[in-house]
C-alpha atoms as a PDB file:
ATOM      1  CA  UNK A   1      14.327  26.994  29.499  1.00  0.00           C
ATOM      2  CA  UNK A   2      13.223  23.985  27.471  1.00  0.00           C
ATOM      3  CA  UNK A   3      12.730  24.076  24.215  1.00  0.00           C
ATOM      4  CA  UNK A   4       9.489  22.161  23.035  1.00  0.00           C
ATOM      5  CA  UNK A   5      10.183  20.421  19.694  1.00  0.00           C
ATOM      6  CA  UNK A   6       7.338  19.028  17.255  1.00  0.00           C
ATOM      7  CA  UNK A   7       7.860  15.964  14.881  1.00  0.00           C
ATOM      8  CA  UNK A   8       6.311  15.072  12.053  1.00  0.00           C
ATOM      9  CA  UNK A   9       3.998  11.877  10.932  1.00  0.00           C
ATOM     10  CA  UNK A  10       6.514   9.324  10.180  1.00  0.00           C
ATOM     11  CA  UNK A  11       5.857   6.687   7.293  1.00  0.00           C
ATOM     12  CA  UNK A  12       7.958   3.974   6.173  1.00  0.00           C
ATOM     13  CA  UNK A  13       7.642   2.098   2.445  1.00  0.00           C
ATOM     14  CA  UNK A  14       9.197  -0.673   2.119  1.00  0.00           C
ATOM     15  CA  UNK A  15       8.477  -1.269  -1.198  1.00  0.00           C
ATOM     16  CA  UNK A  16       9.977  -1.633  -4.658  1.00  0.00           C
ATOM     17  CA  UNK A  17      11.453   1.382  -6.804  1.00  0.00           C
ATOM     18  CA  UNK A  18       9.281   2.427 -10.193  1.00  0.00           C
ATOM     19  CA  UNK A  19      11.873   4.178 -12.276  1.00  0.00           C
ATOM     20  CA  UNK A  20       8.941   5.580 -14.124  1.00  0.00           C
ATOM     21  CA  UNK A  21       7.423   7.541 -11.375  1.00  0.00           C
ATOM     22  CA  UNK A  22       3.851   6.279 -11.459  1.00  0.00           C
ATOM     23  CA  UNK A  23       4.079   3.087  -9.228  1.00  0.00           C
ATOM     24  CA  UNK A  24       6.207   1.910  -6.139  1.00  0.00           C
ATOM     25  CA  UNK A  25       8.268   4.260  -3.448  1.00  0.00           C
ATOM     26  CA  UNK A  26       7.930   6.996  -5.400  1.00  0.00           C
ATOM     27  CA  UNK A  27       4.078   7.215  -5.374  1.00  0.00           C
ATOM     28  CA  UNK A  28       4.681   6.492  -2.037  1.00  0.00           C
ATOM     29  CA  UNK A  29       6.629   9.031  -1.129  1.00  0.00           C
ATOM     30  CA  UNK A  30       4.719  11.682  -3.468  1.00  0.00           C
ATOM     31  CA  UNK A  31       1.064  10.542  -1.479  1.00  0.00           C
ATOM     32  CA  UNK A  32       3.204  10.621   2.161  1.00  0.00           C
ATOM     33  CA  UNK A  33       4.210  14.378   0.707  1.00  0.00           C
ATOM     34  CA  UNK A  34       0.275  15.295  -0.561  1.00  0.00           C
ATOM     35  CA  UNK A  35      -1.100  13.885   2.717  1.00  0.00           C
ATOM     36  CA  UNK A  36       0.868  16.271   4.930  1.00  0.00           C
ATOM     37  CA  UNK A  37       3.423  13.217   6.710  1.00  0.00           C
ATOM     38  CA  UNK A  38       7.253  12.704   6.371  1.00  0.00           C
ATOM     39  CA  UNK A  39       8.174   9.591   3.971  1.00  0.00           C
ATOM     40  CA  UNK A  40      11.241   7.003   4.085  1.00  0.00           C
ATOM     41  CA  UNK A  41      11.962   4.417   2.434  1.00  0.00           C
ATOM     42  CA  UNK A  42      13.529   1.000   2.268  1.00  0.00           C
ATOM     43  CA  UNK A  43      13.637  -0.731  -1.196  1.00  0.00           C
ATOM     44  CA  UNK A  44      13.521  -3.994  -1.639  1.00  0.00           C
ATOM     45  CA  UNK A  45      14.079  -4.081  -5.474  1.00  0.00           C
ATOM     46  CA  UNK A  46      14.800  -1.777  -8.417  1.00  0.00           C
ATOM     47  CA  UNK A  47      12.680  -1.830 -11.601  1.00  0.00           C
ATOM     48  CA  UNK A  48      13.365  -0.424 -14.913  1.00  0.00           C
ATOM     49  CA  UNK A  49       9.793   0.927 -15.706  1.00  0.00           C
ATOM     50  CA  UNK A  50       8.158   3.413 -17.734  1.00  0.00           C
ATOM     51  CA  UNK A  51       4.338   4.095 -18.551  1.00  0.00           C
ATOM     52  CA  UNK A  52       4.493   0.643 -21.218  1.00  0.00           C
ATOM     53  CA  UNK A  53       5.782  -1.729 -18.720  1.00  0.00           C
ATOM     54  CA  UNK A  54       8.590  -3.269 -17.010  1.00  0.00           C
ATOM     55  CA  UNK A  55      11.857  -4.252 -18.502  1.00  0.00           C
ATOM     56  CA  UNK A  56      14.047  -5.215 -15.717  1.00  0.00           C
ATOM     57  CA  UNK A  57      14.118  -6.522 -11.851  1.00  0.00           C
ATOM     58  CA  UNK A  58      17.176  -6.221  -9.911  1.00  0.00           C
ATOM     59  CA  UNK A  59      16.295  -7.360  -6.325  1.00  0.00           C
ATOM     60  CA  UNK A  60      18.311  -5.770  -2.985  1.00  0.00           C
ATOM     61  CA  UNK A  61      20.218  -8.462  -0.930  1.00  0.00           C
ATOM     62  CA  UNK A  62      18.617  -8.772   1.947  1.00  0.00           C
ATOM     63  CA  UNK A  63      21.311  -8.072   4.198  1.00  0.00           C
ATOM     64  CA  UNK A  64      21.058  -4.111   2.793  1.00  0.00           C
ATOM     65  CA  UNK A  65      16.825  -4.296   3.040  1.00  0.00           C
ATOM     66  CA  UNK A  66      18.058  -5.178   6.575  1.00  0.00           C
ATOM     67  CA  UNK A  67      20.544  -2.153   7.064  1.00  0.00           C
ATOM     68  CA  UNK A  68      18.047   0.050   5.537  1.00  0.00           C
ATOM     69  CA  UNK A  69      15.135  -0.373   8.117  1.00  0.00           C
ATOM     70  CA  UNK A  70      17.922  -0.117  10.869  1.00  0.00           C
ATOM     71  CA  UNK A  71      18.941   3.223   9.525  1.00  0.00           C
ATOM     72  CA  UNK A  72      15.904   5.135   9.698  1.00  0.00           C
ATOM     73  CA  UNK A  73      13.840   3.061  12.261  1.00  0.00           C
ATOM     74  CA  UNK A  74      16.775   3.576  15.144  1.00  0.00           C
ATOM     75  CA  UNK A  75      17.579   7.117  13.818  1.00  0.00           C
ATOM     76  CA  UNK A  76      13.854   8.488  13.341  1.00  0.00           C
ATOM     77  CA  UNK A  77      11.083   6.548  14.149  1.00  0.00           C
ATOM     78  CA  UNK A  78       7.875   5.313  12.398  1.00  0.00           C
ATOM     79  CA  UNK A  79       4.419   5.956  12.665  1.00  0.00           C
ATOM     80  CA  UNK A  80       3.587   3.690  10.044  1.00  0.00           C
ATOM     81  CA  UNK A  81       4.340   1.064   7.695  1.00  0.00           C
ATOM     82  CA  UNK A  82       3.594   0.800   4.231  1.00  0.00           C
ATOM     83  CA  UNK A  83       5.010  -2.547   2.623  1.00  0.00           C
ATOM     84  CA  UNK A  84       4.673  -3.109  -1.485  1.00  0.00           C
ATOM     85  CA  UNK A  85       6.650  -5.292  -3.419  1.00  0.00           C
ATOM     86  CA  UNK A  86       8.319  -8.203  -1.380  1.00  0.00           C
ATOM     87  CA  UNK A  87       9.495 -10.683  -3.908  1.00  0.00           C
ATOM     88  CA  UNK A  88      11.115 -13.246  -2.188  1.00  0.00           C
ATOM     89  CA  UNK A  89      10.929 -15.255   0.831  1.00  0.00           C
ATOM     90  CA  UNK A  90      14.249 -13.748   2.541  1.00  0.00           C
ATOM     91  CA  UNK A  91      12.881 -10.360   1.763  1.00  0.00           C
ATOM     92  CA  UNK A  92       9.538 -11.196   3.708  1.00  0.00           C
ATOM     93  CA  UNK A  93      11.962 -12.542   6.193  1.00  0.00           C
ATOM     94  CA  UNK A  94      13.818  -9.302   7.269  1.00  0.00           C
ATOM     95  CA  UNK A  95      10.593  -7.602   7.259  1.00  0.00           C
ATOM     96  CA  UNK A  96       8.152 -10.027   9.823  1.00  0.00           C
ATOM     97  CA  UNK A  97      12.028  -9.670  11.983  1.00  0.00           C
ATOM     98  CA  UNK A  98      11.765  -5.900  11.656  1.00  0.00           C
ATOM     99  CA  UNK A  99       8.331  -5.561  12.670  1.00  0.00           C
ATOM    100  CA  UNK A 100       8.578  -7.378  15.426  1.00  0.00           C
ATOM    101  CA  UNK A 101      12.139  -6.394  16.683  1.00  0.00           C
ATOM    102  CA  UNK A 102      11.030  -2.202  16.581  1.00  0.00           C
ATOM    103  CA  UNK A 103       7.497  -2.864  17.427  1.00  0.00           C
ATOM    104  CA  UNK A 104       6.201  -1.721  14.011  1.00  0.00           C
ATOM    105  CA  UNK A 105       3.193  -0.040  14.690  1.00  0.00           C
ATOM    106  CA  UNK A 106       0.252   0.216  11.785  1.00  0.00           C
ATOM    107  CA  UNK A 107       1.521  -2.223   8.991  1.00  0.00           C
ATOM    108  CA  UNK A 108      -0.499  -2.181   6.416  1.00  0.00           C
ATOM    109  CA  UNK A 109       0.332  -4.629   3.641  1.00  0.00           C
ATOM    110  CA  UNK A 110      -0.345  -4.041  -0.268  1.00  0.00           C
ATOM    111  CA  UNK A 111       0.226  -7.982  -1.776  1.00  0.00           C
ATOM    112  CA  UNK A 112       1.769  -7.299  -4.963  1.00  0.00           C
ATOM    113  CA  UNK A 113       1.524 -10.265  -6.499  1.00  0.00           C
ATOM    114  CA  UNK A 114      -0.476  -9.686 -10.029  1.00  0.00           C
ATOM    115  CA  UNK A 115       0.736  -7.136 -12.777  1.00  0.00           C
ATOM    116  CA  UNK A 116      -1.881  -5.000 -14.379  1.00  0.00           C
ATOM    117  CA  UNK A 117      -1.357  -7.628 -17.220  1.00  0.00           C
ATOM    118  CA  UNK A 118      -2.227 -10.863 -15.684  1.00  0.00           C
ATOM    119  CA  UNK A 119       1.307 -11.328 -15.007  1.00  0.00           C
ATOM    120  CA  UNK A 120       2.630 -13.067 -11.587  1.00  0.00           C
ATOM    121  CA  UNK A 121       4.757 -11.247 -10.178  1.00  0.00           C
ATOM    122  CA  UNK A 122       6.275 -13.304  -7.379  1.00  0.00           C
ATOM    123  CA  UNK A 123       6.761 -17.231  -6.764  1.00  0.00           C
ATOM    124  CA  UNK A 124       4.379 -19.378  -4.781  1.00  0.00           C
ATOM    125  CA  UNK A 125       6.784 -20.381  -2.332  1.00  0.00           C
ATOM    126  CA  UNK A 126       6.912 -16.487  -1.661  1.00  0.00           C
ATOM    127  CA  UNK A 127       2.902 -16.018  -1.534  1.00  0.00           C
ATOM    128  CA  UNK A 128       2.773 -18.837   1.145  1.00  0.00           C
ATOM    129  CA  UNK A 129       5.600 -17.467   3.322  1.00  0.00           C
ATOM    130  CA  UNK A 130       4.099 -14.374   2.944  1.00  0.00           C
ATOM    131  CA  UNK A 131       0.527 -15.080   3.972  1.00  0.00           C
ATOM    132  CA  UNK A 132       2.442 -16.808   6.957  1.00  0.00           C
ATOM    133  CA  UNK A 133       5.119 -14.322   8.429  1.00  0.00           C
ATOM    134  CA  UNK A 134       2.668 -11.119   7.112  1.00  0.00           C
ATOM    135  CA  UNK A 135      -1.014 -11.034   7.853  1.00  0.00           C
ATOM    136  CA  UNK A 136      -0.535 -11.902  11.313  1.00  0.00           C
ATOM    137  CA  UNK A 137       1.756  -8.593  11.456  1.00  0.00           C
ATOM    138  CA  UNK A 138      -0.618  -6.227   8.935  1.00  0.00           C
ATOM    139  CA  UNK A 139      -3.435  -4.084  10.683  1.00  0.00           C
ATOM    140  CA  UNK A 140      -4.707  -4.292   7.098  1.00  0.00           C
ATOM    141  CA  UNK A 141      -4.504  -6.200   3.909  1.00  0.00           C
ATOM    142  CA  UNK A 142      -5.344  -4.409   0.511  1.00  0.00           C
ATOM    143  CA  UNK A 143      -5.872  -7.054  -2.364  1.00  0.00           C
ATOM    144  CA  UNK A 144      -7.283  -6.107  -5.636  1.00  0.00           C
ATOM    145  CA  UNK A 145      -9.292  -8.964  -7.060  1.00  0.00           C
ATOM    146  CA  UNK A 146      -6.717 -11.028  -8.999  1.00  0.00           C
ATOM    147  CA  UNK A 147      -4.790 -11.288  -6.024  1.00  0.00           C
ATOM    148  CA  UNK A 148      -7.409 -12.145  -3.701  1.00  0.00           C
ATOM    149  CA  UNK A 149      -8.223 -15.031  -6.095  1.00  0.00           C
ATOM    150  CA  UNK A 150      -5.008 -15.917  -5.773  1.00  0.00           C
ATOM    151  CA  UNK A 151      -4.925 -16.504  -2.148  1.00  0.00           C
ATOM    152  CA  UNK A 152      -8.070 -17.517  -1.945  1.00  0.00           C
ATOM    153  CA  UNK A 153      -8.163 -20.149  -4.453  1.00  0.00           C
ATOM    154  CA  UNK A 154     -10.921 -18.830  -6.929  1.00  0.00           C
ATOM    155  CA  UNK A 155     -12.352 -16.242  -8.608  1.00  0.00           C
ATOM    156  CA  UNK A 156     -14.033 -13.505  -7.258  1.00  0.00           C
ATOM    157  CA  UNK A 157     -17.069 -13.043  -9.451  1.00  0.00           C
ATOM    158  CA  UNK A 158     -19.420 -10.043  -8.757  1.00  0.00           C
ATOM    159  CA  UNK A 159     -19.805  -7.542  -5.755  1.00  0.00           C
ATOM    160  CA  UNK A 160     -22.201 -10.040  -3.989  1.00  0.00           C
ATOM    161  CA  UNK A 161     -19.413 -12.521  -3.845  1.00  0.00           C
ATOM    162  CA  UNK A 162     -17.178  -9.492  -1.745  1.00  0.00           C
ATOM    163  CA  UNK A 163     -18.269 -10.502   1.187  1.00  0.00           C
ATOM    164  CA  UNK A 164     -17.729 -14.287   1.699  1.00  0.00           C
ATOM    165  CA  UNK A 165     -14.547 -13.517  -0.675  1.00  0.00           C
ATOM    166  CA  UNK A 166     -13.190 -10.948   2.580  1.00  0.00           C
ATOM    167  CA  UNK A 167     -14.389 -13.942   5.334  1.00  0.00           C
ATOM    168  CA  UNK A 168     -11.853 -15.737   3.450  1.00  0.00           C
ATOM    169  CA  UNK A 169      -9.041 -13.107   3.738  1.00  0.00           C
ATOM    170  CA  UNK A 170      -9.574 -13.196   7.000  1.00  0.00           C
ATOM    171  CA  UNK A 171      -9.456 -16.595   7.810  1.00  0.00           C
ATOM    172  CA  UNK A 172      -5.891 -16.887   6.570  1.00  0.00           C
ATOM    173  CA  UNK A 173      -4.257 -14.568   9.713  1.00  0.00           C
ATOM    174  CA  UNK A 174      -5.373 -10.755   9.068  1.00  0.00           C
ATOM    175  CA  UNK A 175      -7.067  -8.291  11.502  1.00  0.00           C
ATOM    176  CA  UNK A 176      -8.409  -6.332   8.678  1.00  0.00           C
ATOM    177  CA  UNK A 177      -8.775  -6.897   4.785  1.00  0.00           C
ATOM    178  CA  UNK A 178      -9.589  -4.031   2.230  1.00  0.00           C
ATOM    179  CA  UNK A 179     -11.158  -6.289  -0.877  1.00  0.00           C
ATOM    180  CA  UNK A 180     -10.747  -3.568  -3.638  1.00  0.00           C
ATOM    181  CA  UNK A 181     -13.399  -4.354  -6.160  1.00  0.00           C
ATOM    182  CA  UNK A 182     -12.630  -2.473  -9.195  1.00  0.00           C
ATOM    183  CA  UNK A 183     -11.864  -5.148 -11.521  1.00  0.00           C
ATOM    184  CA  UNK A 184     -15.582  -5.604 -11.672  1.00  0.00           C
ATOM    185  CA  UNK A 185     -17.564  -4.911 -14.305  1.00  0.00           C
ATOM    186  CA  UNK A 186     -20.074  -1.839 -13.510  1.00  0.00           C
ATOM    187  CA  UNK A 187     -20.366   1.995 -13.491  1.00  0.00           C
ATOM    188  CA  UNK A 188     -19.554   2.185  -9.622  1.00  0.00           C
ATOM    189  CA  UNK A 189     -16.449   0.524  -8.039  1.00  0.00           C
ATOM    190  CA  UNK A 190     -17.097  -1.180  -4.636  1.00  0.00           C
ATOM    191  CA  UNK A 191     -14.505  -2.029  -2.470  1.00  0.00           C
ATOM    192  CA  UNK A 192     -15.333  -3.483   1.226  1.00  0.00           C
ATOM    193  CA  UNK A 193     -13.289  -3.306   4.520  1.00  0.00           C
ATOM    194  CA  UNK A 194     -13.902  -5.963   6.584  1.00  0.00           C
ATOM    195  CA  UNK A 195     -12.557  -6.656  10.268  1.00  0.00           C
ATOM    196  CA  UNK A 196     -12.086  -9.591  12.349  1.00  0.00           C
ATOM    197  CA  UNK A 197     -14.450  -8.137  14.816  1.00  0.00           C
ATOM    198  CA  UNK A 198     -17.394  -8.120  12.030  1.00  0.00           C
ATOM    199  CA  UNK A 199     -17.664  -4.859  11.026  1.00  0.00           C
ATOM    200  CA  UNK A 200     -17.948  -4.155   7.420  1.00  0.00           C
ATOM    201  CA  UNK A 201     -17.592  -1.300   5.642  1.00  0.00           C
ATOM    202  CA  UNK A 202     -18.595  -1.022   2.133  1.00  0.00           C
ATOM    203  CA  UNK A 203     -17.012   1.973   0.186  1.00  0.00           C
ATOM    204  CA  UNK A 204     -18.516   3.018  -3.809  1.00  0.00           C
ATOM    205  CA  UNK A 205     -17.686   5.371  -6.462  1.00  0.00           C
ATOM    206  CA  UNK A 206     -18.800   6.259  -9.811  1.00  0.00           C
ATOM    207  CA  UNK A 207     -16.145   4.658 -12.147  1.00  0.00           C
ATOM    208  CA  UNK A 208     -13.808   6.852 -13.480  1.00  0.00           C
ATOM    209  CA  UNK A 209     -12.530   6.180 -17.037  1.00  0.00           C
ATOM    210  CA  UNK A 210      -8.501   6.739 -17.501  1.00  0.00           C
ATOM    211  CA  UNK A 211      -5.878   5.352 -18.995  1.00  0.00           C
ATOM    212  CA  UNK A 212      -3.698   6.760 -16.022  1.00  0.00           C
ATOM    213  CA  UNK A 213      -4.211   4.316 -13.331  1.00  0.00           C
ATOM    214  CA  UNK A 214      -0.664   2.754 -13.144  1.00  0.00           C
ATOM    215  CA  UNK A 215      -0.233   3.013  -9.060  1.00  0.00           C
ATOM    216  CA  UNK A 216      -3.353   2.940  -7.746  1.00  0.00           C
ATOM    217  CA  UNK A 217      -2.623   0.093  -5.576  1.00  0.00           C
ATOM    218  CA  UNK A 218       0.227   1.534  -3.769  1.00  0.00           C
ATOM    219  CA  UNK A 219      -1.045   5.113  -3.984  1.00  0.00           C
ATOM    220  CA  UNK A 220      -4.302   3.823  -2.167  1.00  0.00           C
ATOM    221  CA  UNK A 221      -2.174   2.139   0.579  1.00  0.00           C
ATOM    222  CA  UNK A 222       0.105   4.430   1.144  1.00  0.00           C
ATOM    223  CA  UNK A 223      -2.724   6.938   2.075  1.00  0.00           C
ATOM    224  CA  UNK A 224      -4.006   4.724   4.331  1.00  0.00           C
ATOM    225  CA  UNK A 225      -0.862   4.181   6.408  1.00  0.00           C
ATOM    226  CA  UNK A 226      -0.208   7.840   6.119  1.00  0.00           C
ATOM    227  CA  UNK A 227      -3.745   8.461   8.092  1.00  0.00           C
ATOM    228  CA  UNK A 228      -2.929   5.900  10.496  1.00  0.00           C
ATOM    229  CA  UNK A 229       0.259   7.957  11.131  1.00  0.00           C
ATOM    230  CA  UNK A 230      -1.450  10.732  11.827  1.00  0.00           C
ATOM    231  CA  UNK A 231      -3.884   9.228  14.413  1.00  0.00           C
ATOM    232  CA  UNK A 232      -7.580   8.293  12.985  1.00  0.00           C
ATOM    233  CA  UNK A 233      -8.412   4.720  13.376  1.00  0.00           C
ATOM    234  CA  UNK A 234      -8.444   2.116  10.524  1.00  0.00           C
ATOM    235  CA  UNK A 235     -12.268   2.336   9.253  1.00  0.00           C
ATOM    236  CA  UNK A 236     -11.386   6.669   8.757  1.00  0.00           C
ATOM    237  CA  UNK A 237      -8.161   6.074   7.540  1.00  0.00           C
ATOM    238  CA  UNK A 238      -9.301   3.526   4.401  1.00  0.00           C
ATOM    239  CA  UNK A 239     -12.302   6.246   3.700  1.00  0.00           C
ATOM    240  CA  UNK A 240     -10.072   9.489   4.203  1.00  0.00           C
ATOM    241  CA  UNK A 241      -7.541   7.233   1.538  1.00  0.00           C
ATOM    242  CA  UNK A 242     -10.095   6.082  -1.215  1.00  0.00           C
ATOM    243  CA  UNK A 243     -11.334   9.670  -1.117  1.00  0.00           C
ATOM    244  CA  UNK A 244      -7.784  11.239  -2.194  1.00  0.00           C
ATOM    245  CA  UNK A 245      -7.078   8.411  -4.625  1.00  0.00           C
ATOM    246  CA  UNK A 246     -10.309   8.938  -6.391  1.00  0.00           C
ATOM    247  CA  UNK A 247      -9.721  12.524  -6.246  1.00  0.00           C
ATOM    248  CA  UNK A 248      -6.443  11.988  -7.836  1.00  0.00           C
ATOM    249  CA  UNK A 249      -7.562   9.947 -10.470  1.00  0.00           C
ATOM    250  CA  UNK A 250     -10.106  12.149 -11.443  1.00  0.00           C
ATOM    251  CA  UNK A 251      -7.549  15.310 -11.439  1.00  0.00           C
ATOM    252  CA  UNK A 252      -5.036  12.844 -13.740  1.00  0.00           C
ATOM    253  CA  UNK A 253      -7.699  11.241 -16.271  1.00  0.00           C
ATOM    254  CA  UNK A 254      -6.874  14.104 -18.985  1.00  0.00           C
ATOM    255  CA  UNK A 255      -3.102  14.429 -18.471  1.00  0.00           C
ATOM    256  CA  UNK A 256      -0.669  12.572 -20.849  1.00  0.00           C
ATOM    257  CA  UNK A 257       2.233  11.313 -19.285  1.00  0.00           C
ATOM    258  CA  UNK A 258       4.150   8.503 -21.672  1.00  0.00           C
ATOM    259  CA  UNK A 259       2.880   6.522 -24.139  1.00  0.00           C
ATOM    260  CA  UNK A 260       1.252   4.096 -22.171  1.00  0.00           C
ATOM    261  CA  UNK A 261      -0.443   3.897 -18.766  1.00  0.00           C
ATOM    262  CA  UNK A 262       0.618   7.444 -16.497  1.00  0.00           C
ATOM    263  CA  UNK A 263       0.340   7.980 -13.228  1.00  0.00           C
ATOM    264  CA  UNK A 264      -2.650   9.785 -10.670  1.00  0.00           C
ATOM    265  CA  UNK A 265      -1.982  13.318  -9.976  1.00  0.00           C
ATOM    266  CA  UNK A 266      -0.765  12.845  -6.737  1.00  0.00           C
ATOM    267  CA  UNK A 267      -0.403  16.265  -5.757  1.00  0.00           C
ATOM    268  CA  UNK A 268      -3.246  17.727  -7.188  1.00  0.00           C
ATOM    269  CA  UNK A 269      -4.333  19.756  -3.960  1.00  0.00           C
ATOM    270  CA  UNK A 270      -1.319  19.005  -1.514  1.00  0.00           C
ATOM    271  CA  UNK A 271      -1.264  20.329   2.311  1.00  0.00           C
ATOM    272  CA  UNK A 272       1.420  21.324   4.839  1.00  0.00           C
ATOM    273  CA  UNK A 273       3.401  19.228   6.790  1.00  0.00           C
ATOM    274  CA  UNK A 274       1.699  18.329  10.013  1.00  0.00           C
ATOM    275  CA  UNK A 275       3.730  19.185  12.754  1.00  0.00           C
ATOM    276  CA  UNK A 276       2.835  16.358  16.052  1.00  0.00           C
ATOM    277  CA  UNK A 277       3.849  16.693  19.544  1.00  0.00           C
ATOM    278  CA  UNK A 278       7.113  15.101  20.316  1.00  0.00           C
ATOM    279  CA  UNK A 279       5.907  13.185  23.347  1.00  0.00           C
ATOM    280  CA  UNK A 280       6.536   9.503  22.748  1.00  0.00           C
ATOM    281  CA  UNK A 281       8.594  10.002  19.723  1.00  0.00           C
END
């Protein structure tokens, strides 16, 4: 007699490490947990980071961001891909290789190229080979404003300007861009997914004021790729995401964690692990 085995959702971060908790593969991991799916990780860099900032990079050779993926893509499979903090052009590299060499399904890329700050957080050189060697790959893209204008060329200035801003995003490679709008000014934050096929999707909430919103970035597209795991298509998966990421906001505005900027409340009302058929896996 056969035994019929289940598997779980399986999503991959390939992302950089916040030693602080809030930000990075260990959001990641905590929204995979929340949203019911089975996380891994490859890290492409280590940060030393609390709630006030960061104090040190130490990138990952990417010969070992290499033998990472390898590990747990030929061991257990992936269902999706979330990828964060890519900080050099050998690091994009191994990733367009990997992606293409395992068949990557459901890529979705956060560009983490702006600190909450204003900083820059990566090189140029990096943003072009990027743009290249990623949105080709990505099912989606999730820019916040200052890193839209950055690839883009200009500011973005008002939610009217979302639109031609997204036609933009698209133009450079990408089947899908998420334009997260909440940078603007204004009681409700727009954000608007737009697809190469010309739908468009505008998504709005009433602002929520925090001083814990370190993360929201890679919470928000973690969520997503950990929906597109789990089988609804990209235009559910984005609404099914902002919805938990505003919900976790809302359940972390009056928590103190640090002395700066905390984290969302990522498990603030967590479910099981889904269990999928193994067919295919």
């Amino acid at each position: 007699m056969t035994h019929a085995f289940s598997r779980y959702a399986r999503v991959l971060s390939i992302a950089g490490s916040d030693s602080g908790g809030g930000a990075g593969i260990q959001a990641d991991l905590k929204t995979f947990a929340a949203l019911g799916c089975y996380g891994m990780t490859a890290i492409t860099a280590l940060t030393a980071q609390n709630t006030l900032g960061v104090s040190g990079i130490h990138g990952v050779p990417p010969e070992f961001l290499k033998a990472q993926i390898q590990s747990v893509v030929e061991d257990i499979g992936v269902d999706a891909v979330k990828l964060g903090m890519l900080h050099a052009p050998e690091i994009v590299e191994v990733v367009a290789w990997a992606i293409d060499h395992y068949k990557l399904p459901n890529v979705v890329l956060d560009p983490v190229m702006v600190a909450t700050s204003g900083d820059r957080l990566i090189a140029a050189e990096t943003v072009q080979v990027l743009v290249r060697e990623l949105f080709p790959r990505a099912v989606v893209v999730t820019p916040n404003l200052d890193e839209a204008a950055l690839l883009i060329g200009h500011a973005i200035d008002g939610v009217d300007a979302l639109d031609d801003a997204a036609s933009e995003l698209l133009a450079l490679g990408t089947s899908a861009v998420l334009l997260k709008g909440g940078h603007l000014p204004g009681e409700d934050v727009v954000d608007l997914l737009a697809q190469s096929n010309g739908d468009r999707l505008q998504l709005a909430s009433t602002r929520i004021v925090s001083r814990n919103l370190h993360g929201t970035g890679c919470t928000l597209s973690s969520a997503i790729a950990s929906h597109l795991a789990l089988g609804y298509d990209l235009a559910q998966a984005v609404e099914r995401a902002r919805n938990y990421v505003v919900a976790a906001m809302a359940a972390g505005a009056d928590v103190k964690v640090g002395s700066g900027h905390g984290p969302l409340n990522h498990g603030f009302a967590p479910v099981p692990t889904f269990r999928l058929p193994a067919t295919g896996a």
